[in-house]
PDB file of N, CA and C in Angstrom:
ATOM      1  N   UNK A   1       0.844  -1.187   0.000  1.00  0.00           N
ATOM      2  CA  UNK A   1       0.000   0.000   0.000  1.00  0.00           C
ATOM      3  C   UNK A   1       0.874   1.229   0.000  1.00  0.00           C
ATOM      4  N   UNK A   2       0.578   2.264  -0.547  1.00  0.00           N
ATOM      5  CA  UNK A   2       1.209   3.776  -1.144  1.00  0.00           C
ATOM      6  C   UNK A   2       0.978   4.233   0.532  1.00  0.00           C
ATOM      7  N   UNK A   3       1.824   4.774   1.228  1.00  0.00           N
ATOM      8  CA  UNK A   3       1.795   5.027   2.260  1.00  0.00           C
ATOM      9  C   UNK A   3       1.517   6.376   2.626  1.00  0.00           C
ATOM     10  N   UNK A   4       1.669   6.978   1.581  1.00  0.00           N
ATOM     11  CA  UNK A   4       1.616   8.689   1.376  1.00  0.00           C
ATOM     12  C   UNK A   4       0.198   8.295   0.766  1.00  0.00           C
ATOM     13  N   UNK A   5      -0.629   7.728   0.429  1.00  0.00           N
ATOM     14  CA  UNK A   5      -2.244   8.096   0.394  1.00  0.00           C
ATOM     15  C   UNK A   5      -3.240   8.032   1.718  1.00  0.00           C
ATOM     16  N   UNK A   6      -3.765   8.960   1.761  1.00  0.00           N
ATOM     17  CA  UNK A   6      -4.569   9.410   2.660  1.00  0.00           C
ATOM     18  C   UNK A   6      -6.257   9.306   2.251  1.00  0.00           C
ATOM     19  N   UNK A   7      -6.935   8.709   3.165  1.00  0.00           N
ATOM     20  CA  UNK A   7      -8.315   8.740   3.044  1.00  0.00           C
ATOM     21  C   UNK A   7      -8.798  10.333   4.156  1.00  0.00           C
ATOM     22  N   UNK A   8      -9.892  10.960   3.075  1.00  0.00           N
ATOM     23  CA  UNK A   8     -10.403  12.135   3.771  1.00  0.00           C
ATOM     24  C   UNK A   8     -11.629  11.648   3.839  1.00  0.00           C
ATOM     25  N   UNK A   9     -12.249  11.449   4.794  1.00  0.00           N
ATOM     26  CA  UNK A   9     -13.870  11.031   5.229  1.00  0.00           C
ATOM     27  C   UNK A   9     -14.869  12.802   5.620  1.00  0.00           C
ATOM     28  N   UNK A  10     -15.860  12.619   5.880  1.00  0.00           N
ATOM     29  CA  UNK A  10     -16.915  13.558   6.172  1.00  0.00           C
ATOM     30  C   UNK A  10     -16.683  14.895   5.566  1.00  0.00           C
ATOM     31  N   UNK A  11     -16.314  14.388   3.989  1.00  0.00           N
ATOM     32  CA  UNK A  11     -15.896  16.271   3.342  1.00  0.00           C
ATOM     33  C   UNK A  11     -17.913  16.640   3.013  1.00  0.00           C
ATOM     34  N   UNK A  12     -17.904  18.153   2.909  1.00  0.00           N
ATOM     35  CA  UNK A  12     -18.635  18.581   2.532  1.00  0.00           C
ATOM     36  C   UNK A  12     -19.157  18.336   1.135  1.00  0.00           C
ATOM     37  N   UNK A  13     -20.439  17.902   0.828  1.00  0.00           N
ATOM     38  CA  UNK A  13     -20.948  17.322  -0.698  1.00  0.00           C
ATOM     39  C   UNK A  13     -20.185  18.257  -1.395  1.00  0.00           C
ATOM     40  N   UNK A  14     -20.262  19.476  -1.690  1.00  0.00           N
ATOM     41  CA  UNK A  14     -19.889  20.369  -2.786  1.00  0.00           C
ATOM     42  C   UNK A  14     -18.760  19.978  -2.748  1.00  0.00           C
ATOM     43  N   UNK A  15     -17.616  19.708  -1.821  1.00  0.00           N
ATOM     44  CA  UNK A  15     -15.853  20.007  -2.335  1.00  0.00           C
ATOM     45  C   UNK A  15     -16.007  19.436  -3.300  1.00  0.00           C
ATOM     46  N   UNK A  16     -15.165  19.979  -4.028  1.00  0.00           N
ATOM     47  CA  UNK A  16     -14.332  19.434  -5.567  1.00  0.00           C
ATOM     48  C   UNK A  16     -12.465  19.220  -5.281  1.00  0.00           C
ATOM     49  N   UNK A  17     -12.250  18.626  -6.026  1.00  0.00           N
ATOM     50  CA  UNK A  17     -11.008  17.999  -6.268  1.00  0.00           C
ATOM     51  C   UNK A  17     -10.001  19.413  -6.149  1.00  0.00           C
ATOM     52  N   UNK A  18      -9.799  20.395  -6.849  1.00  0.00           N
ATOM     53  CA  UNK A  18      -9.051  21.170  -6.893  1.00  0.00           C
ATOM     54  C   UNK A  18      -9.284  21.931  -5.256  1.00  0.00           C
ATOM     55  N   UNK A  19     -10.628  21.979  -4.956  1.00  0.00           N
ATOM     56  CA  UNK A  19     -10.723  22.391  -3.203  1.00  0.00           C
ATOM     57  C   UNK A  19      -9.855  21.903  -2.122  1.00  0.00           C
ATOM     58  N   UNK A  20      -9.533  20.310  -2.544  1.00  0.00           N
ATOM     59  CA  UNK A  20      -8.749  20.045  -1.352  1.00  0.00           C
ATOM     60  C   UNK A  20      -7.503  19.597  -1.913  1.00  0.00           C
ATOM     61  N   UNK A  21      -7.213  19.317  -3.233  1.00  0.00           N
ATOM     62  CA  UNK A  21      -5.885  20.119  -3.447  1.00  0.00           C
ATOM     63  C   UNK A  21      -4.972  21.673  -3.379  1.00  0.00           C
ATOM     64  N   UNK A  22      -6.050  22.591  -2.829  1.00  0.00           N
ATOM     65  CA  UNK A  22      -5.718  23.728  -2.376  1.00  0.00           C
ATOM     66  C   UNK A  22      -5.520  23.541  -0.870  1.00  0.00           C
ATOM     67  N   UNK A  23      -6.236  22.801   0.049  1.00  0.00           N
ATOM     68  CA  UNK A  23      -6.197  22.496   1.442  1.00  0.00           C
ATOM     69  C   UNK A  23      -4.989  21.633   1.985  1.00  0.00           C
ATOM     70  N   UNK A  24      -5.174  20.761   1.007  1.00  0.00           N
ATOM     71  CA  UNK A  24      -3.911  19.809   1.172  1.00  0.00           C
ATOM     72  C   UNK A  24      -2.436  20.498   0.975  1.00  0.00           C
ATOM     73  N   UNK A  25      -2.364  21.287   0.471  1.00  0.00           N
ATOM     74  CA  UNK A  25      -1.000  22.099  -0.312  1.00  0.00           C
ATOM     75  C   UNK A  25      -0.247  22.769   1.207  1.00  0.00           C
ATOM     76  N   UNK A  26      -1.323  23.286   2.131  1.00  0.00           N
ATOM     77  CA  UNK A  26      -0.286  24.029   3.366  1.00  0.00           C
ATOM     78  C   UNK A  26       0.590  22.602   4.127  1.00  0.00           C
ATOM     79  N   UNK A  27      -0.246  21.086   3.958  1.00  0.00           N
ATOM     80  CA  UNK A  27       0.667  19.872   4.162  1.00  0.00           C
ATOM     81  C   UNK A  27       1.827  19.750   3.547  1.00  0.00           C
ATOM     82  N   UNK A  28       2.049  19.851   1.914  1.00  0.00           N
ATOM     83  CA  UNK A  28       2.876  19.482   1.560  1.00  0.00           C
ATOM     84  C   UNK A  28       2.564  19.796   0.398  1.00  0.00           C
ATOM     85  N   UNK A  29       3.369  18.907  -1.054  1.00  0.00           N
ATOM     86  CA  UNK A  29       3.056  18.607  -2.121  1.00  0.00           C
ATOM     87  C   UNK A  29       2.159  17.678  -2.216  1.00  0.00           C
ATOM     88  N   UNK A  30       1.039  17.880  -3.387  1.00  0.00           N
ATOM     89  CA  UNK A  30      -0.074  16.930  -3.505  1.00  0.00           C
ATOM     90  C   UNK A  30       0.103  16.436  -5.011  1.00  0.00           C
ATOM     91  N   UNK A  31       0.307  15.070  -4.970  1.00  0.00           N
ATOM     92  CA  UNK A  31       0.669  14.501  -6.096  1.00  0.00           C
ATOM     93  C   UNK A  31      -0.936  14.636  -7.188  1.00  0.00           C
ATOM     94  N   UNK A  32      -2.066  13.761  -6.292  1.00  0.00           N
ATOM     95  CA  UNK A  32      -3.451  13.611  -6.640  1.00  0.00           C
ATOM     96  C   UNK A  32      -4.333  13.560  -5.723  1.00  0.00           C
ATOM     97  N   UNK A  33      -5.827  14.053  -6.256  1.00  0.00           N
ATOM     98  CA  UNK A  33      -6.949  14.245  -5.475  1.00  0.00           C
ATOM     99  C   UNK A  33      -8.093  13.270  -6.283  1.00  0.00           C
ATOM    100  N   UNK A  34      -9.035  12.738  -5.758  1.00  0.00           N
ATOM    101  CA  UNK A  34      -9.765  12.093  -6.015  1.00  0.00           C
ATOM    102  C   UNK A  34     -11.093  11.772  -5.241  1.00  0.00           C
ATOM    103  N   UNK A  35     -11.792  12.821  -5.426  1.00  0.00           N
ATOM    104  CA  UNK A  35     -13.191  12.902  -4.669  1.00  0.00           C
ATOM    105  C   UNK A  35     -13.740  11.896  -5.506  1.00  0.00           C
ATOM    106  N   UNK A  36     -14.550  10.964  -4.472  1.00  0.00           N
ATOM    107  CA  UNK A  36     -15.743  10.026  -5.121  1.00  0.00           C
ATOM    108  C   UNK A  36     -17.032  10.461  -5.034  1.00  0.00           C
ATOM    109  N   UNK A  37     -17.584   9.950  -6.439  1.00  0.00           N
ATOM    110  CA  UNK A  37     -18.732  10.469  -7.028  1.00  0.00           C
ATOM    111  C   UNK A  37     -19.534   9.237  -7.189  1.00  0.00           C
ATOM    112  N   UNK A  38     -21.216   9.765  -7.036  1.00  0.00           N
ATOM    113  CA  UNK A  38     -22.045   8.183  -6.747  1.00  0.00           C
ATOM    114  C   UNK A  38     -22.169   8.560  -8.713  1.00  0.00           C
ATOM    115  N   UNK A  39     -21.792   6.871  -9.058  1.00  0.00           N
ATOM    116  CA  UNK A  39     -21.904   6.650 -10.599  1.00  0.00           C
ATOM    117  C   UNK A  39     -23.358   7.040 -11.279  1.00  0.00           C
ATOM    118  N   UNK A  40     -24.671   6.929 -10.304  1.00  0.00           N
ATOM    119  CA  UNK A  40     -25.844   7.338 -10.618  1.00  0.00           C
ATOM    120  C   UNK A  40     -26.423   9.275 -10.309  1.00  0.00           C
ATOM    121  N   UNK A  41     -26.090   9.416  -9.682  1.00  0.00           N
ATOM    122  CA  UNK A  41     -26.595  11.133  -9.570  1.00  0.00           C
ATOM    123  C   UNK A  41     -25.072  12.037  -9.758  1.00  0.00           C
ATOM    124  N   UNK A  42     -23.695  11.569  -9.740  1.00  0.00           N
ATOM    125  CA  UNK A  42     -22.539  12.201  -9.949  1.00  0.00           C
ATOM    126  C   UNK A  42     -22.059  13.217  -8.979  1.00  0.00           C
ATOM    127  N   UNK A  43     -23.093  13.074  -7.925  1.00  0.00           N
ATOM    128  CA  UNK A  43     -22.870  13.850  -6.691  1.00  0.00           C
ATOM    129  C   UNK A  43     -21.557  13.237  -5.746  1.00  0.00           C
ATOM    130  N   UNK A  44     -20.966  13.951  -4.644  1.00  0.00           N
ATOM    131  CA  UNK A  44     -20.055  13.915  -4.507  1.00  0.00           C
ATOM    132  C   UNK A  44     -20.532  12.889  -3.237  1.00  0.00           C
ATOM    133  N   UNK A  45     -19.912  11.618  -2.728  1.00  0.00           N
ATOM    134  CA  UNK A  45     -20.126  10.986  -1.366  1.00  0.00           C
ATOM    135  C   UNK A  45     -19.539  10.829   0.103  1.00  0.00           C
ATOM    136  N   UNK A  46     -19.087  11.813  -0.358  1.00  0.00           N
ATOM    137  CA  UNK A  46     -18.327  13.109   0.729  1.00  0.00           C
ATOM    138  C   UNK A  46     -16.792  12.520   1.335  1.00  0.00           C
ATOM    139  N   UNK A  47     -16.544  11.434   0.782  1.00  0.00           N
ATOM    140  CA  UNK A  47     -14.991  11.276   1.238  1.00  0.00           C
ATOM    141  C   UNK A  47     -14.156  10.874  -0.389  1.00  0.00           C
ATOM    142  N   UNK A  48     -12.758  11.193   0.198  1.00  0.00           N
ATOM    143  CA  UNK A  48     -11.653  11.637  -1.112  1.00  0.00           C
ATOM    144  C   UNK A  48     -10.461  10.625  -0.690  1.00  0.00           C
ATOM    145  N   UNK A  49      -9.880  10.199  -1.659  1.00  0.00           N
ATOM    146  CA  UNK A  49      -8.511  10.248  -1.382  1.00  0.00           C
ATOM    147  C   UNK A  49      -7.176  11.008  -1.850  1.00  0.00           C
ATOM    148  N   UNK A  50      -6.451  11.974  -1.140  1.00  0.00           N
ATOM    149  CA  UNK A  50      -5.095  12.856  -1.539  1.00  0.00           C
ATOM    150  C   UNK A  50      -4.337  11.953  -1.161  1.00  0.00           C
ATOM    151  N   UNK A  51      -3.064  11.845  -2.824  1.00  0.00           N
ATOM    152  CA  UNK A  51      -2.224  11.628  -2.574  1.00  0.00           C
ATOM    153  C   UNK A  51      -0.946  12.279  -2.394  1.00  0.00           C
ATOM    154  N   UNK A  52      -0.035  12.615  -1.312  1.00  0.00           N
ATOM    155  CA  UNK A  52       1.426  13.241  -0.905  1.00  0.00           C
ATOM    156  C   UNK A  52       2.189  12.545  -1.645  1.00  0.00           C
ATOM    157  N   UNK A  53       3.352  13.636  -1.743  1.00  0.00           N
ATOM    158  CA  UNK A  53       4.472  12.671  -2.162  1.00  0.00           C
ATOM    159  C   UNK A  53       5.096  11.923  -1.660  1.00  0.00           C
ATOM    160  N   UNK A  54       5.415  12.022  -0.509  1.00  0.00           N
ATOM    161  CA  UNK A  54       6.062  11.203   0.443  1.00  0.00           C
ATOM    162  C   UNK A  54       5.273  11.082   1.740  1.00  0.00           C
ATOM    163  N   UNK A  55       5.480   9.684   2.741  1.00  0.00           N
ATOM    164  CA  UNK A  55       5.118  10.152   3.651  1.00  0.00           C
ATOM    165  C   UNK A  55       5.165  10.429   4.787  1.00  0.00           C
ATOM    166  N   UNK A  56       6.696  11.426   5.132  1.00  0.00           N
ATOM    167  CA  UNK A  56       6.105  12.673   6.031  1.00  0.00           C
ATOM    168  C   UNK A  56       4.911  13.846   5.642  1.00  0.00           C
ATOM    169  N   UNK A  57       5.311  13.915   4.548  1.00  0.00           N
ATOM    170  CA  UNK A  57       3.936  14.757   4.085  1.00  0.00           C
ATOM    171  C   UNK A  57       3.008  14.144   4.151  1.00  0.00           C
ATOM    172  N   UNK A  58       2.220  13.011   4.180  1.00  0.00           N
ATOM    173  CA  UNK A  58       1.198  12.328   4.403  1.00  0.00           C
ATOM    174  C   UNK A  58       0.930  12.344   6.230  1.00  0.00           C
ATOM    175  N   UNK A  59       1.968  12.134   6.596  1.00  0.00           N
ATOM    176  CA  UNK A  59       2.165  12.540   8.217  1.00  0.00           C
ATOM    177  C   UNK A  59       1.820  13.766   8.936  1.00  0.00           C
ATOM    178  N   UNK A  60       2.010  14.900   8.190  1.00  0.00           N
ATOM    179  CA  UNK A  60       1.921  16.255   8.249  1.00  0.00           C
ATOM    180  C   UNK A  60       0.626  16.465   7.900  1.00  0.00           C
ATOM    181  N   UNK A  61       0.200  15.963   6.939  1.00  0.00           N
ATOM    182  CA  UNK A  61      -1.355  16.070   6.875  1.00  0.00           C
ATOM    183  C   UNK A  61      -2.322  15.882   7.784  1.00  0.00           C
ATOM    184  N   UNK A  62      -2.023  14.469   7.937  1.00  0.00           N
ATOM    185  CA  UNK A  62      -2.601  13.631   9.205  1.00  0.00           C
ATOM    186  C   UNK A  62      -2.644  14.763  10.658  1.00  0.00           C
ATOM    187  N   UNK A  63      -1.552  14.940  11.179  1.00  0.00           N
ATOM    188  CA  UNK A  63      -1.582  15.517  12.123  1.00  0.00           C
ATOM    189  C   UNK A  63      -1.991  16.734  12.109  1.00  0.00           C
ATOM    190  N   UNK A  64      -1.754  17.584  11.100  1.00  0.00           N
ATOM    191  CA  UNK A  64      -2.700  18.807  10.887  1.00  0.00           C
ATOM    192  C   UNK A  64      -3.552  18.845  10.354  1.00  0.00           C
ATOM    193  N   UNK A  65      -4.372  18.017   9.785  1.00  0.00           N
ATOM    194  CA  UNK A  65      -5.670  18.539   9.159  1.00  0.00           C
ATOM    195  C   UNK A  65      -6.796  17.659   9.633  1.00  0.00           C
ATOM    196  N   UNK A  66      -6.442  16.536  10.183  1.00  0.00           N
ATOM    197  CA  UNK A  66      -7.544  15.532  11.082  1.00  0.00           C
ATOM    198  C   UNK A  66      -8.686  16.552  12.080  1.00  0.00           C
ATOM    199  N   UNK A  67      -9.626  16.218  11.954  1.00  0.00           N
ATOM    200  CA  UNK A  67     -10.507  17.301  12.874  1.00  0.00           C
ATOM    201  C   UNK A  67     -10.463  18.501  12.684  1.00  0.00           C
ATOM    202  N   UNK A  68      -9.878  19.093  11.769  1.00  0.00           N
ATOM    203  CA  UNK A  68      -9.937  20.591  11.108  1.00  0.00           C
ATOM    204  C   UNK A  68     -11.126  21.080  10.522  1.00  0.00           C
ATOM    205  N   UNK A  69     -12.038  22.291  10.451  1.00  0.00           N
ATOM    206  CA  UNK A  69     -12.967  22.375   9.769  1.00  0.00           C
ATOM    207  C   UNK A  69     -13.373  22.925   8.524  1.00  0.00           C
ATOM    208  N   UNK A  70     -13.467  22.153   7.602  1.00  0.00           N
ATOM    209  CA  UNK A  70     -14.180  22.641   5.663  1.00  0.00           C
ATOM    210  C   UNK A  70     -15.023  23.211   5.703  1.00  0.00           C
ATOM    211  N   UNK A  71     -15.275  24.479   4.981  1.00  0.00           N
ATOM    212  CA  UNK A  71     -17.113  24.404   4.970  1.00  0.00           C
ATOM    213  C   UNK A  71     -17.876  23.938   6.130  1.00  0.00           C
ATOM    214  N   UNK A  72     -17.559  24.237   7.577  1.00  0.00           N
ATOM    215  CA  UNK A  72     -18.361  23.525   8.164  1.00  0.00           C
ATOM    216  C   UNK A  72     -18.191  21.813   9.335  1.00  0.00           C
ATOM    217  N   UNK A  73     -17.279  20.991   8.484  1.00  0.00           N
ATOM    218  CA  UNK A  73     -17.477  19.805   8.778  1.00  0.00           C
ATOM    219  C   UNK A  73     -16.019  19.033   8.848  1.00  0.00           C
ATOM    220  N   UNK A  74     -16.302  19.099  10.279  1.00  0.00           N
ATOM    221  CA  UNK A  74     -14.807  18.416  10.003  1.00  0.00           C
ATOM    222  C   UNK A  74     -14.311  16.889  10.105  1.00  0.00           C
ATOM    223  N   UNK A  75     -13.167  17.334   9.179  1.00  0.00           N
ATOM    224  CA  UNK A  75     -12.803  16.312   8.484  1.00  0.00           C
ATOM    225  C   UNK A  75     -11.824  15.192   9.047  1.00  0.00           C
ATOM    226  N   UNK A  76     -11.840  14.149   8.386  1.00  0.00           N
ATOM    227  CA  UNK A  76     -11.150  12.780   9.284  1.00  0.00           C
ATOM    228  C   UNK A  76     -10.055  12.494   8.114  1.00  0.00           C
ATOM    229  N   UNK A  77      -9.184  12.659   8.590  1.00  0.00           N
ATOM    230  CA  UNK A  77      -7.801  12.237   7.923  1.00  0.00           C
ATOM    231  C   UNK A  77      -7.228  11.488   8.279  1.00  0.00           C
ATOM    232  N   UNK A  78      -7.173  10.189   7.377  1.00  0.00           N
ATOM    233  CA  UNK A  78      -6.187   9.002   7.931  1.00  0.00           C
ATOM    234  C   UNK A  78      -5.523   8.417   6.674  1.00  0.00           C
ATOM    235  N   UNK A  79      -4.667   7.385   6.912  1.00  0.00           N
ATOM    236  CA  UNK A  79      -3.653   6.696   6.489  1.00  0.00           C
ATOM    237  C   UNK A  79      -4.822   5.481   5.578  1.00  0.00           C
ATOM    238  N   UNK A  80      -4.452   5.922   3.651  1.00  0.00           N
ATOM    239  CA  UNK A  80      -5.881   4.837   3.106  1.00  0.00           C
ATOM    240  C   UNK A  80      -5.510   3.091   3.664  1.00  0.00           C
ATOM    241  N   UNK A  81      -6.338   3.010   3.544  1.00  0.00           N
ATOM    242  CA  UNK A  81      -6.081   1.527   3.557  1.00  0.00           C
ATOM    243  C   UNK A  81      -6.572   0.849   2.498  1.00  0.00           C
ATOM    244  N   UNK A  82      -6.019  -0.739   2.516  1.00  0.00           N
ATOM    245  CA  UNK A  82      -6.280  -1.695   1.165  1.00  0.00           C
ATOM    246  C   UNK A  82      -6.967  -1.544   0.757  1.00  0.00           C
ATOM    247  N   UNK A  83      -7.435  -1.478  -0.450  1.00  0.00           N
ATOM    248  CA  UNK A  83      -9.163  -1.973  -0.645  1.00  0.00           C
ATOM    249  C   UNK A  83      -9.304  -3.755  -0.393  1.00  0.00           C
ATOM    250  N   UNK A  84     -10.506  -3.653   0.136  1.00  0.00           N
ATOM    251  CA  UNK A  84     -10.923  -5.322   0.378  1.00  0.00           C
ATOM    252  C   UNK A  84     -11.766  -5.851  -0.815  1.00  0.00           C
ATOM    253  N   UNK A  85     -10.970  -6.977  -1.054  1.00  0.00           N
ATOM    254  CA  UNK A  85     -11.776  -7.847  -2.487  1.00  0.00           C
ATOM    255  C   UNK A  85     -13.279  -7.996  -2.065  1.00  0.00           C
ATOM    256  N   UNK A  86     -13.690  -7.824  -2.953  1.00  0.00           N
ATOM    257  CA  UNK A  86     -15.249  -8.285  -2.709  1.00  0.00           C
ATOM    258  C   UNK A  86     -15.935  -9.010  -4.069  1.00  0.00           C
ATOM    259  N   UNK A  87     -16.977 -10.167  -3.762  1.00  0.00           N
ATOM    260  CA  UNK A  87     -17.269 -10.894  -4.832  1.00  0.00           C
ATOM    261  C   UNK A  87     -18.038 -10.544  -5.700  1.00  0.00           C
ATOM    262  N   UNK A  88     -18.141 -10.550  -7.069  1.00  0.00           N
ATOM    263  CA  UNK A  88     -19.357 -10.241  -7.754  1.00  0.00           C
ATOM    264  C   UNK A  88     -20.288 -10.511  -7.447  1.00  0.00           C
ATOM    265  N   UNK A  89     -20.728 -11.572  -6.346  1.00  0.00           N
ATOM    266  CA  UNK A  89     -22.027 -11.459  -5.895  1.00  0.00           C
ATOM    267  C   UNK A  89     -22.892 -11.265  -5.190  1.00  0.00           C
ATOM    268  N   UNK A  90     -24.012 -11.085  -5.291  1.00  0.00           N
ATOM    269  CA  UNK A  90     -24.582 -10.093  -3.843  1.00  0.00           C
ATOM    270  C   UNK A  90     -25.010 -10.610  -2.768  1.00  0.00           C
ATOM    271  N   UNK A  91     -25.048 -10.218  -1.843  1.00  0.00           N
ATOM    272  CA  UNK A  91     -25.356 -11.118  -0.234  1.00  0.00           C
ATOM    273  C   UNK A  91     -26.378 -11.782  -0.651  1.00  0.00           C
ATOM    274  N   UNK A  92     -26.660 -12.873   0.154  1.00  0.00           N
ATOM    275  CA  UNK A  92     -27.127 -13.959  -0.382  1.00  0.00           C
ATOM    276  C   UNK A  92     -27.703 -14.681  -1.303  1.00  0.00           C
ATOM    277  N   UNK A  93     -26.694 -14.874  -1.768  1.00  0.00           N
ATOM    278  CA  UNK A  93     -26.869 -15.253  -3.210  1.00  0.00           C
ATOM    279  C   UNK A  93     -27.613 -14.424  -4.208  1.00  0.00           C
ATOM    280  N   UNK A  94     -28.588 -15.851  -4.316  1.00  0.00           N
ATOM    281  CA  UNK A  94     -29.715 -15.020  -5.370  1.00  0.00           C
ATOM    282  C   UNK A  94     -30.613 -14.135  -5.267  1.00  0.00           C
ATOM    283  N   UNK A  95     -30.580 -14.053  -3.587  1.00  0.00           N
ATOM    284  CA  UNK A  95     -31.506 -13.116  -3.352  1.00  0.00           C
ATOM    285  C   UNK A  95     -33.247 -13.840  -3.216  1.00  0.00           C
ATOM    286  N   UNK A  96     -33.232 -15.257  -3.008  1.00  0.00           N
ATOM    287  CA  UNK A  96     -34.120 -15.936  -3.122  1.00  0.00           C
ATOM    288  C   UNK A  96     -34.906 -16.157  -4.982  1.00  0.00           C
ATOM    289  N   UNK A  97     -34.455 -16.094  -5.996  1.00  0.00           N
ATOM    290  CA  UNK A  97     -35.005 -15.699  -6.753  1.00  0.00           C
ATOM    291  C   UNK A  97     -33.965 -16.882  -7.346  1.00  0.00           C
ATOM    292  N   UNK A  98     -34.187 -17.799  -8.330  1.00  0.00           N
ATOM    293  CA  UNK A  98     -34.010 -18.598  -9.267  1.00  0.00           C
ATOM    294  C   UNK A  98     -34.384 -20.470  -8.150  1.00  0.00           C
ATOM    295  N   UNK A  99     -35.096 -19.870  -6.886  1.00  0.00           N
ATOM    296  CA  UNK A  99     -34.968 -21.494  -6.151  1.00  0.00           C
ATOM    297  C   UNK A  99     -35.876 -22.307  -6.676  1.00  0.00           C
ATOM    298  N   UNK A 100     -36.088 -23.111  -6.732  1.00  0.00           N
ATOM    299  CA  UNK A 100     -37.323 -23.962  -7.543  1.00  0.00           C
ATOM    300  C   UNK A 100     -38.241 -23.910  -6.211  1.00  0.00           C
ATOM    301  N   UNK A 101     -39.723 -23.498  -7.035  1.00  0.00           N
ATOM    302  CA  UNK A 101     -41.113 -24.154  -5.785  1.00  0.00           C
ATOM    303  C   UNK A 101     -41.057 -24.994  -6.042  1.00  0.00           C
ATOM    304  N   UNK A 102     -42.042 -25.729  -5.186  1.00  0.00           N
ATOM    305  CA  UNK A 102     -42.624 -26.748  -4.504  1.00  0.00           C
ATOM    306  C   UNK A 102     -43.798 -26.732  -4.747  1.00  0.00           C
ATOM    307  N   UNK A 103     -44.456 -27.751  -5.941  1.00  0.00           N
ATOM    308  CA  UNK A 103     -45.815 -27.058  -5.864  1.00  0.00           C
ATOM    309  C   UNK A 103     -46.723 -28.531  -5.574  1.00  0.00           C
ATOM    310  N   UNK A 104     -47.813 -28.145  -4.624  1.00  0.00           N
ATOM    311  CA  UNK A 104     -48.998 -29.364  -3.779  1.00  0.00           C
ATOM    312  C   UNK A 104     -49.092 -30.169  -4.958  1.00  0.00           C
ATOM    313  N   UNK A 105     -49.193 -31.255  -4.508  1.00  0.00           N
ATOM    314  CA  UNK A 105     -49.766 -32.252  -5.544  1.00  0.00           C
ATOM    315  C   UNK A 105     -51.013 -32.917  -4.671  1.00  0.00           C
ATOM    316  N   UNK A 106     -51.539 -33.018  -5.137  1.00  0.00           N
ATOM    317  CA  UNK A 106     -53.152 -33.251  -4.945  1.00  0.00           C
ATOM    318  C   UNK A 106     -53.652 -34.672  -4.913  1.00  0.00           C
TER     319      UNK A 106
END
C-alpha cells in the first residue's frame, strides 16, 4: 500500500477535487486528489482520497488537518487503507429468486 495516500472522510458534498488540493497544499506537495462520485446522480459521497508525495507529508497532513474544519465539517484524515476484495455477488446469493417451488400435488 502507497503510504503517502490518505483517506479524507466527512468532506462537505460540494468540495471538488481542486478544493482540497488547495487544502492539502499548506501539508505538503499533492501529487493527486480524487473525490468520489455516486456513478448514478454524480454527486459527490463526501470522502476523497489525496495523494502526498512522500510520507512525512502524508504525516503532516494527518496531524494537521484531522478534525480541522471545511465548509463547516470536520474532516477525518487518515492513512488509506487496502481496498478489500469483494465478490461479484450479492449477499445472499440469489436473493431468493431462481430457487425452484414446490408445488402441492393433490
Amino acid at each position: 500500500m502507497n503510504e503517502s495516500r490518505l483517506f479524507v472522510g466527512n468532506l462537505p458534498y460540494q468540495t471538488m477535487d481542486n478544493d482540497l488540493q488547495e487544502y492539502f497544499a499548506a501539508a505538503g506537495v499533492v501529487t493527486s486528489v480524487n473525490v468520489m462520485l455516486d456513478k448514478f446522480t454524480g454527486k459527490s459521497r463526501g470522502f476523497a482520497f489525496v495523494e502526498m508525495t512522500n510520507r512525512n507529508e502524508a504525516g503532516n497532513a494527518i496531524a494537521g488537518l484531522n478534525g480541522t474544519e471545511l465548509n463547516g465539517r470536520a474532516l477525518n484524515v487518515n492513512e488509506a487503507k487496502p481496498r478489500e476484495e469483494r465478490s461479484g455477488r450479492p449477499a445472499g446469493g440469489n436473493g431468493g429468486f431462481g430457487r425452484q417451488r414446490r408445488e402441492a400435488r393433490w
